[in-house]
C-alpha atoms as a PDB file:
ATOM      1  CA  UNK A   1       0.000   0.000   0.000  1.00  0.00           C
ATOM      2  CA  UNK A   2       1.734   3.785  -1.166  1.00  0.00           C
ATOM      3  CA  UNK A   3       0.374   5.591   1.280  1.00  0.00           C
ATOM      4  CA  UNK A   4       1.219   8.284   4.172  1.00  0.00           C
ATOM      5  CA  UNK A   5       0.492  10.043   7.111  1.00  0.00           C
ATOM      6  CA  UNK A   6       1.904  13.252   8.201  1.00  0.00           C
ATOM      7  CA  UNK A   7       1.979  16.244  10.951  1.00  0.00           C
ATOM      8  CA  UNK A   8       3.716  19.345  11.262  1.00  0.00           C
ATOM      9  CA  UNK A   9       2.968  22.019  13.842  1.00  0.00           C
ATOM     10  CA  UNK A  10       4.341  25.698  14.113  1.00  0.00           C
ATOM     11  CA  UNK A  11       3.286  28.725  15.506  1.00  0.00           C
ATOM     12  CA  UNK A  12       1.506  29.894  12.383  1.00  0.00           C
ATOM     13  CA  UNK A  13      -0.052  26.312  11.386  1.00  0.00           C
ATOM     14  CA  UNK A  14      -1.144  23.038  12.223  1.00  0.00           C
ATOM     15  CA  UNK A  15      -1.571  20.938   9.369  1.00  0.00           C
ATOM     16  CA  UNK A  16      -2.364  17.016   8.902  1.00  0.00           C
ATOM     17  CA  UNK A  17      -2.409  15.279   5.937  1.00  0.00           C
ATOM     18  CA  UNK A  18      -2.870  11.926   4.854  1.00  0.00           C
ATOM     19  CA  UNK A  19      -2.493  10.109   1.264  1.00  0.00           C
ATOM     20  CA  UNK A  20      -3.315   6.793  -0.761  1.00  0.00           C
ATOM     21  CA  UNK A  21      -1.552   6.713  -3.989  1.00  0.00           C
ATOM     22  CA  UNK A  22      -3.885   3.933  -5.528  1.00  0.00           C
ATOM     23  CA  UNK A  23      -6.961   5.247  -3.792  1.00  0.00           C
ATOM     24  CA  UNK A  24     -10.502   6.144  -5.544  1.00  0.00           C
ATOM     25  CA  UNK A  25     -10.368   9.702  -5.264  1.00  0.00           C
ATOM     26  CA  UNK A  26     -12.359  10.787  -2.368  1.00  0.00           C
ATOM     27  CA  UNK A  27     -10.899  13.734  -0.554  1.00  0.00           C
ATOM     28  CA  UNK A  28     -11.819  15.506   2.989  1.00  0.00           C
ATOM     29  CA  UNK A  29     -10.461  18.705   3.170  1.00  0.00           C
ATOM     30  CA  UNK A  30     -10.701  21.631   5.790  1.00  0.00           C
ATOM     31  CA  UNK A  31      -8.064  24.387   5.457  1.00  0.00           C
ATOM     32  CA  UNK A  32     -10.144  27.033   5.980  1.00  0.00           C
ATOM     33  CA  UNK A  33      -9.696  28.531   2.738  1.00  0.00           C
ATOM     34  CA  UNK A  34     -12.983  27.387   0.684  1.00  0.00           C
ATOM     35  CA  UNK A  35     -11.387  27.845  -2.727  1.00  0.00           C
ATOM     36  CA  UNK A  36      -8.382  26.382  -1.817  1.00  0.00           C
ATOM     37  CA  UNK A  37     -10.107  23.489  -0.202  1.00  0.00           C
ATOM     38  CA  UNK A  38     -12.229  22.625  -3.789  1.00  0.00           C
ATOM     39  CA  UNK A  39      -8.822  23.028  -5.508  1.00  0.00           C
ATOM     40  CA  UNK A  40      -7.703  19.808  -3.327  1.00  0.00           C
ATOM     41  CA  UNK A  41     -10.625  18.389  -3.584  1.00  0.00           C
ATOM     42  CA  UNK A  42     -10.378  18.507  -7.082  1.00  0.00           C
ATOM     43  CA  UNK A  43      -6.858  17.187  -6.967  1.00  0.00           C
ATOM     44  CA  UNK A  44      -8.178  14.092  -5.000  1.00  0.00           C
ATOM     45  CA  UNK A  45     -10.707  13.191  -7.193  1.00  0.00           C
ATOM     46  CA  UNK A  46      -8.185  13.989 -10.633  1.00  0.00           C
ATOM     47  CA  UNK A  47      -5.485  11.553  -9.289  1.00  0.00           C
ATOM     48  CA  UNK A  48      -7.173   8.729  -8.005  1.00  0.00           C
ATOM     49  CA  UNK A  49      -5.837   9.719  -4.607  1.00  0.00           C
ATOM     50  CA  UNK A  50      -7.616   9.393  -1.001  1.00  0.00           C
ATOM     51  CA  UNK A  51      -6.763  12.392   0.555  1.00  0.00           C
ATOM     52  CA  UNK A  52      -7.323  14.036   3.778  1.00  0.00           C
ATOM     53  CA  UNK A  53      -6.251  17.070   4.834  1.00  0.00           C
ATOM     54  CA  UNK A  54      -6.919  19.073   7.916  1.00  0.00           C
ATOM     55  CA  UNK A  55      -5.407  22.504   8.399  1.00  0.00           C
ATOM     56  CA  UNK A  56      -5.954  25.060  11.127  1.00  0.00           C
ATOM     57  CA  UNK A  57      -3.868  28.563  10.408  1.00  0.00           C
ATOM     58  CA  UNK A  58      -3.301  32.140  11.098  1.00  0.00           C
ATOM     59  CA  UNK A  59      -6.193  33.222   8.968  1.00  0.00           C
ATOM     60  CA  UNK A  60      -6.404  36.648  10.366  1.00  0.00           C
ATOM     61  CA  UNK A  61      -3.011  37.541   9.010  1.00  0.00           C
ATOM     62  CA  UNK A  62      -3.578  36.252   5.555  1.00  0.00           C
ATOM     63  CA  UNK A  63      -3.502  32.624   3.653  1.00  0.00           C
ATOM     64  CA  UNK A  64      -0.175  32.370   2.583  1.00  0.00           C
ATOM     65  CA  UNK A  65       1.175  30.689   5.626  1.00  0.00           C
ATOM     66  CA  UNK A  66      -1.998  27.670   5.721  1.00  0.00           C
ATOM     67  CA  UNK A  67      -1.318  27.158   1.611  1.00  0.00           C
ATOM     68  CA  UNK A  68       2.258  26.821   1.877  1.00  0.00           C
ATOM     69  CA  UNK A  69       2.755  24.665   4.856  1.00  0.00           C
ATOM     70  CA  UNK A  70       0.149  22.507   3.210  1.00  0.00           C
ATOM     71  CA  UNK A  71       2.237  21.628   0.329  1.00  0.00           C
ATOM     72  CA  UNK A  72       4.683  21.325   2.572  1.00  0.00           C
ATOM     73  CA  UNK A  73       3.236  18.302   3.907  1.00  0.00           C
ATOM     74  CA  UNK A  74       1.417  17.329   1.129  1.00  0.00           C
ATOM     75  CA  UNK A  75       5.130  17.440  -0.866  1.00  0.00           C
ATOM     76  CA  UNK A  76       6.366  15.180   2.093  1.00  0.00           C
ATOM     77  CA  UNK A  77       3.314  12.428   2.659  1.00  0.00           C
ATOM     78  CA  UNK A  78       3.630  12.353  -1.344  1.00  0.00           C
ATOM     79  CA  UNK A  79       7.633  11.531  -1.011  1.00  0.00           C
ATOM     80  CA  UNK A  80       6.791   9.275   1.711  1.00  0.00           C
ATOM     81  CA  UNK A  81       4.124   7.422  -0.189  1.00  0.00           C
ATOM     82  CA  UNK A  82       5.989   6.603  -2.848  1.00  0.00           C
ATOM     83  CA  UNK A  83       9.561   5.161  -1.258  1.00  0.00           C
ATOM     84  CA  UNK A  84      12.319   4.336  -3.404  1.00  0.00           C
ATOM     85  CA  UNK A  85       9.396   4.595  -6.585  1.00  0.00           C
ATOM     86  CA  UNK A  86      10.375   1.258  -8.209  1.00  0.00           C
ATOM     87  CA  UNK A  87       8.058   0.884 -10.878  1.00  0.00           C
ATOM     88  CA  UNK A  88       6.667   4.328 -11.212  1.00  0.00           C
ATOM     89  CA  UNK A  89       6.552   5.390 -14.732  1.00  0.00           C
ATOM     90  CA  UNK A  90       8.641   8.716 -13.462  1.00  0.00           C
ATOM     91  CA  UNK A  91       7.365  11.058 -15.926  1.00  0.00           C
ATOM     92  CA  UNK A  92       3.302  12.516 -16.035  1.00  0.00           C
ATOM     93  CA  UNK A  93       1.949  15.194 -18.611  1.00  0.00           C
ATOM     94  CA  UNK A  94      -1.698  16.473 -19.100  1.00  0.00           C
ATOM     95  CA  UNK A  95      -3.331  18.945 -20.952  1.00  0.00           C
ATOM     96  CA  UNK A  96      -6.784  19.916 -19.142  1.00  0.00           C
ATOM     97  CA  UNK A  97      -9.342  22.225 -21.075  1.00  0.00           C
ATOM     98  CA  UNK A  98     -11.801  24.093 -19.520  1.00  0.00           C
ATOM     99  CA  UNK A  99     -14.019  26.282 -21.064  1.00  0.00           C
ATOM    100  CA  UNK A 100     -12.165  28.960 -22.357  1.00  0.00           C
ATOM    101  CA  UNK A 101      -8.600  28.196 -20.815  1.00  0.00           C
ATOM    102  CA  UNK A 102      -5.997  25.759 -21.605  1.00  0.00           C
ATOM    103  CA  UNK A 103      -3.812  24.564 -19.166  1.00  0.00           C
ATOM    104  CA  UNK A 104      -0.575  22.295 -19.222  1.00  0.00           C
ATOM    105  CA  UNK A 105       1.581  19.986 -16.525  1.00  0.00           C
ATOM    106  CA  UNK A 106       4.963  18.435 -17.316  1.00  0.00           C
ATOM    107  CA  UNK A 107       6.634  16.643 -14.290  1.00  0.00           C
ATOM    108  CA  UNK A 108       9.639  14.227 -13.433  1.00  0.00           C
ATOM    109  CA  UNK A 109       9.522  12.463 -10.331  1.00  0.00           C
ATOM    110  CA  UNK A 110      13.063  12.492 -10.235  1.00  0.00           C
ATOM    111  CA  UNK A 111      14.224  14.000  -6.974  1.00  0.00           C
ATOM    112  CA  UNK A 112      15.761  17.003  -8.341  1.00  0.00           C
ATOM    113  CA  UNK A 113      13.058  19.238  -7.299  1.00  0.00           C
ATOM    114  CA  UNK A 114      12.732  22.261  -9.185  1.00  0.00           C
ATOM    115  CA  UNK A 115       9.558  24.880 -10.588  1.00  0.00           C
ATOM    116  CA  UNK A 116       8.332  26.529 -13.762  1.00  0.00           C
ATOM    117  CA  UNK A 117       4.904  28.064 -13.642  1.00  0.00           C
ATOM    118  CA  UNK A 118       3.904  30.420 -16.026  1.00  0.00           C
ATOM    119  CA  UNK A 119       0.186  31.825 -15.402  1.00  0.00           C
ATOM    120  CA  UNK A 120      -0.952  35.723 -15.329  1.00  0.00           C
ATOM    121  CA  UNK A 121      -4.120  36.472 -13.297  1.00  0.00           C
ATOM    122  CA  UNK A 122      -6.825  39.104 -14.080  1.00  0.00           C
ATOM    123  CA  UNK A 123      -7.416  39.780 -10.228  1.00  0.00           C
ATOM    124  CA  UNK A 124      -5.834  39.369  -6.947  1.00  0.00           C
ATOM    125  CA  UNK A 125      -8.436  37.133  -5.557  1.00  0.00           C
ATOM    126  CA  UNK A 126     -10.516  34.234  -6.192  1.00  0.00           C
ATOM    127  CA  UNK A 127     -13.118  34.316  -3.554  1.00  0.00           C
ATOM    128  CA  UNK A 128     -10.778  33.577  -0.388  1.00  0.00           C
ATOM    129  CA  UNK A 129      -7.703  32.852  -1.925  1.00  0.00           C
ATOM    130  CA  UNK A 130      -4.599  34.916  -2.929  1.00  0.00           C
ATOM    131  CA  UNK A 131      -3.647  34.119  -6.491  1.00  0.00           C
ATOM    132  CA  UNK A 132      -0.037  34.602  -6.338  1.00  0.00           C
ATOM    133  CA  UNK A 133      -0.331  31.511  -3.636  1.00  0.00           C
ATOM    134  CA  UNK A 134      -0.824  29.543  -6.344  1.00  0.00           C
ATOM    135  CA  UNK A 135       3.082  29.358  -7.167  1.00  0.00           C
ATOM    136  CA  UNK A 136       3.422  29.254  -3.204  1.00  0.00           C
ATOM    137  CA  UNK A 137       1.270  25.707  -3.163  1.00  0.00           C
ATOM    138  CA  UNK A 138       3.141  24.147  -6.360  1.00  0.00           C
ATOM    139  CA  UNK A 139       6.447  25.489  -5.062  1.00  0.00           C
ATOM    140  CA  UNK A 140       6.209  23.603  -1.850  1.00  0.00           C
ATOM    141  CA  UNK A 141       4.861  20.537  -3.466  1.00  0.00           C
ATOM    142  CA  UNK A 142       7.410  19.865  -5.732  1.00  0.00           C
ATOM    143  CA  UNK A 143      10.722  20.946  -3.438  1.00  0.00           C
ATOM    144  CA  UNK A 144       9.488  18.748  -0.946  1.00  0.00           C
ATOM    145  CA  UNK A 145       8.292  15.676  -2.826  1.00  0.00           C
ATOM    146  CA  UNK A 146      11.326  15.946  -4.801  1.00  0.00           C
ATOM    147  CA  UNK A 147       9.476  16.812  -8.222  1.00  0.00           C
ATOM    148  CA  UNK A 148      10.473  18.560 -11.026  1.00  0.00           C
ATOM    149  CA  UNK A 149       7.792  20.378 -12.086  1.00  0.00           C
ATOM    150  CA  UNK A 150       6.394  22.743 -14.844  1.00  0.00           C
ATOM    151  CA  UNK A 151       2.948  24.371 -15.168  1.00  0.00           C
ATOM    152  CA  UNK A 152       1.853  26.533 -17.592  1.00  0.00           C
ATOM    153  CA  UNK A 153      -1.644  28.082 -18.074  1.00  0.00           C
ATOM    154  CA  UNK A 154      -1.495  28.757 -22.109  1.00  0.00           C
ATOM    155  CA  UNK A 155      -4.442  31.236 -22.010  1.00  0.00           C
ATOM    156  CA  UNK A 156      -7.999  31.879 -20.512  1.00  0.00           C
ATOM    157  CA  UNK A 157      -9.599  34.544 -19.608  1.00  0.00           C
ATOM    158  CA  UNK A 158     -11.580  33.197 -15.848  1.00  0.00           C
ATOM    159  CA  UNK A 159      -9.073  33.089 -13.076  1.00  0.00           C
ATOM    160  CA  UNK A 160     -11.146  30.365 -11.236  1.00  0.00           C
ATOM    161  CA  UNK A 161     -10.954  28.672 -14.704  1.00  0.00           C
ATOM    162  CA  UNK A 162      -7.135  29.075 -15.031  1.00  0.00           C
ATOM    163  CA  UNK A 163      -6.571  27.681 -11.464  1.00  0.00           C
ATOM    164  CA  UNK A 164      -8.958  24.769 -11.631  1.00  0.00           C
ATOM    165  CA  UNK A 165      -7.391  23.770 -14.793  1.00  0.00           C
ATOM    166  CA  UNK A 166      -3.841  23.867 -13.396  1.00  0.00           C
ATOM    167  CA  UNK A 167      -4.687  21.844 -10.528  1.00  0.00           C
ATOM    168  CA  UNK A 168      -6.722  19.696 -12.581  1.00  0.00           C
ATOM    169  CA  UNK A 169      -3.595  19.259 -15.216  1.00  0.00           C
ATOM    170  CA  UNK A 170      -1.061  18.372 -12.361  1.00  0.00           C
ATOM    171  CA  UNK A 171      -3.185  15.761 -10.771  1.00  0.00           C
ATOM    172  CA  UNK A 172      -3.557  13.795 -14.267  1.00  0.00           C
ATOM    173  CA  UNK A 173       0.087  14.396 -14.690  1.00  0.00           C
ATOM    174  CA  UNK A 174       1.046  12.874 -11.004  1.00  0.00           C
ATOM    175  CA  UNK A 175      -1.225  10.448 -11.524  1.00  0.00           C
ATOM    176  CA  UNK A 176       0.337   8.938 -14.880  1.00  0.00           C
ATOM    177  CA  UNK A 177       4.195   9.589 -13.312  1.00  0.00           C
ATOM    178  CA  UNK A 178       2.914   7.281 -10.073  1.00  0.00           C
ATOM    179  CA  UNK A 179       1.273   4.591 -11.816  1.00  0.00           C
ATOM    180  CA  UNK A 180       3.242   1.550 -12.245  1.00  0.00           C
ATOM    181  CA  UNK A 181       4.640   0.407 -15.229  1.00  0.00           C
ATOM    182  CA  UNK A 182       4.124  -3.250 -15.993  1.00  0.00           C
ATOM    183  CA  UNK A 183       7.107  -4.012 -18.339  1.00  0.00           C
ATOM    184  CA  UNK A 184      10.037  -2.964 -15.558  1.00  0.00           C
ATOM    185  CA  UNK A 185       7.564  -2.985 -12.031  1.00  0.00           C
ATOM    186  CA  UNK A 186      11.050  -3.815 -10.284  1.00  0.00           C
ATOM    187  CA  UNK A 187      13.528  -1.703 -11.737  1.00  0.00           C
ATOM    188  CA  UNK A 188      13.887   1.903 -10.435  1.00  0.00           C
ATOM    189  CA  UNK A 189      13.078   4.437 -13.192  1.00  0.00           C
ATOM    190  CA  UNK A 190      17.016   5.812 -13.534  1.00  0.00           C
ATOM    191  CA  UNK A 191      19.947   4.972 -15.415  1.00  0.00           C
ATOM    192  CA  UNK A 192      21.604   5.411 -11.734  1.00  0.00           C
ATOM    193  CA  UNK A 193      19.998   2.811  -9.887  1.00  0.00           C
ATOM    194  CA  UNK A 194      18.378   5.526  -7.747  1.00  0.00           C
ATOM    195  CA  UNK A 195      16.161   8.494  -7.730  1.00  0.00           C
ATOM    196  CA  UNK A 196      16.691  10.815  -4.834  1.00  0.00           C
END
């Protein structure tokens, strides 16, 4: 079973988050942030993963610190899940329509972790949730679950639409880099031997 369970406390968060890989895509998510919480709900459902994710944070300053330290984990229970990832395919790409925006996900599972997102916004906001923490979630994500990841919203016009689509675009692409590949299930994905 790929699958984790993970804490972290500090004086600006609490978070706890917990992940099956080969799950069936039901998510429980309280962070607070209601956009932000249907973006990982989203993500649950996208990927095939069972997620849960509870998240108490210093709302009254702003969201930043809740989003980030939530990737944060999220980053780590994903690392965690996976272990030495003999099997996984390694590599994940989707392209996810909707309506009028296009969005694109490229990633590498490969322990060099490392992030390209290219997205402009029309607004600040979306509902409760900062925009520019978009780059903030993926960013912790990906140096943490040792991803190397790019993200690119090719056009749109509907910033709810742009960051639905992004979401939606990495979990297909996670979800293809995670699955296991049949033909080499016991080989590690890496001329090396080793992906870390």
């Amino acid at each position: 079973m790929r699958n984790a369970q993970l804490t972290r406390s500090t004086n600006e968060t609490s978070v706890r988050v917990s992940i099956e890989i080969d799950g069936m895509g039901t998510g429980e998510i309280d962070t607070g942030i209601g956009f932000f919480d249907h973006m990982l709900e989203l993500f649950s459902r996208h990927g095939g993963f069972d997620l849960t994710v509870a998240a108490q944070g210093d709302l009254r300053v702003d969201g930043h610190h809740t989003v980030e330290d939530v990737g944060i984990v999220l980053g780590k229970a994903l690392a965690s899940a996976v272990g030495e990832k003999r099997g996984i395919r390694r590599y994940g790409n989707a392209s996810i329509p909707m309506d009028e925006t296009l969005a694109t996900c490229s990633l590498d599972i490969s322990g060099r972790p490392f992030l390209v997102l290219r997205a402009e916004y029309s607004s600040d906001r979306v509902g409760d949730f900062d925009t520019e923490l978009v780059e903030e979630f993926f960013r912790a994500v990906a140096f943490n679950a040792g991803i190397t990841l790019h993200i690119r919203c090719e056009y749109g016009t509907n910033d709810h639409h742009k960051i639905e689509a992004m979401f939606k675009a990495f979990a297909r692409a996670l979800r293809e880099a995670l699955s296991i590949d049949p033909d080499f299930a016991d080989q590690i994905p890496s001329t090396k031997g080793i992906l870390e």
